[in-house]
Protein backbone atom coordinates (compact mmCIF):
# COMPACT_ATOMS: atom_id res chain seq x y z
CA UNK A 1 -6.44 1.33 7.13
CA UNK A 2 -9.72 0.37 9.08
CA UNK A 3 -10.30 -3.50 10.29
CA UNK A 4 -13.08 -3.40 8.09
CA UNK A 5 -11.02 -1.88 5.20
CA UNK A 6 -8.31 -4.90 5.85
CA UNK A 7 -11.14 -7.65 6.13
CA UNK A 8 -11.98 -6.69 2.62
CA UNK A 9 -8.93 -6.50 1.75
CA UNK A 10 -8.60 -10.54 2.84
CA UNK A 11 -11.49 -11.04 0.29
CA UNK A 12 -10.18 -9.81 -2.82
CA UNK A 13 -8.68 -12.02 -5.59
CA UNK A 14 -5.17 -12.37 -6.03
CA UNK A 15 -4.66 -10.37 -9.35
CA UNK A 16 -6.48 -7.43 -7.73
CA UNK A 17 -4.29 -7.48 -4.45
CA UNK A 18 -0.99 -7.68 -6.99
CA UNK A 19 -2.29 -4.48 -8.82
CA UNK A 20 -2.85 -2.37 -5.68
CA UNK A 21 0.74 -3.45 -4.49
CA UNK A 22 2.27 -2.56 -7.68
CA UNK A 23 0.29 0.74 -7.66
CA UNK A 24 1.23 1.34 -3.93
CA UNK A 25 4.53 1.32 -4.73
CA UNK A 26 4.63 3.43 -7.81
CA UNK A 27 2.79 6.16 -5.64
CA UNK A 28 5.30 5.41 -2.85
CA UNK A 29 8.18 6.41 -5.40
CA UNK A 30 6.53 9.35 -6.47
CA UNK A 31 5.99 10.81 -2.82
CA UNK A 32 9.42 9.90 -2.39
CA UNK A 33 10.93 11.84 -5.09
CA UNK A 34 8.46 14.80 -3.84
CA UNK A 35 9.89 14.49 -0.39
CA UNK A 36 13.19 15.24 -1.56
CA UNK A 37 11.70 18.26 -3.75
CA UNK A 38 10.52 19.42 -0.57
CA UNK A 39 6.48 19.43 -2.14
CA UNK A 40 5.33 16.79 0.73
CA UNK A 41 3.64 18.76 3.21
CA UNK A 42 2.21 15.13 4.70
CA UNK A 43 5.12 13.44 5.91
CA UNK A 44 2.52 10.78 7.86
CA UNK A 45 0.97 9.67 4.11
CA UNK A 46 4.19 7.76 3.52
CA UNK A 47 3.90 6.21 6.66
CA UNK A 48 0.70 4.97 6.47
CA UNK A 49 1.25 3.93 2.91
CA UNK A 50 4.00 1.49 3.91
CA UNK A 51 2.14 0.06 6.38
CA UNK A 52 -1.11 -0.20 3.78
CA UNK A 53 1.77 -2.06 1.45
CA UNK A 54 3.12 -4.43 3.98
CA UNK A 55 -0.33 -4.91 4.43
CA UNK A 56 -1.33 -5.82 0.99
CA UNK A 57 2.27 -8.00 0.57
CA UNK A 58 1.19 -10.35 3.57
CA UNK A 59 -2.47 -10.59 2.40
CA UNK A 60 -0.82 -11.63 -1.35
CA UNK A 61 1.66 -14.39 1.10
CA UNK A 62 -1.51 -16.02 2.44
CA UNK A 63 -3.43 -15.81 -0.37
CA UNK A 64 -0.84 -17.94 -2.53
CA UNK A 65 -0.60 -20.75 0.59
């Protein structure tokens, strides 16, 4: 995720930033599940997507103080 990318990501409303964390994860589980398959050819995408979650998660945190 680009610093612009997480500026905007400071800007959205609450409800939005819950929905792309629950979809995060659901996507998470299925690359998961794929990984085990062996169909993953991208191990870095899970990576990055935990990062874009834990992301997302502390945005949600500040966004509730």
């Amino acid at each position: 995720m680009k610093r612009k990318e997480v500026q905007e990501l400071k800007n959205k409303p609450l409800v939005e930033l819950e929905k792309m964390l629950h979809d995060g994860r659901e996507r998470l589980r299925v690359l998961k599940f794929d990984l085990a398959a062996g169909k993953v050819k991208d191990v870095r995408e899970l990576r990055s997507l935990r990062k874009d979650l834990a992301r997302v998660s502390t945005c949600i945190t500040a966004a509730k103080k």
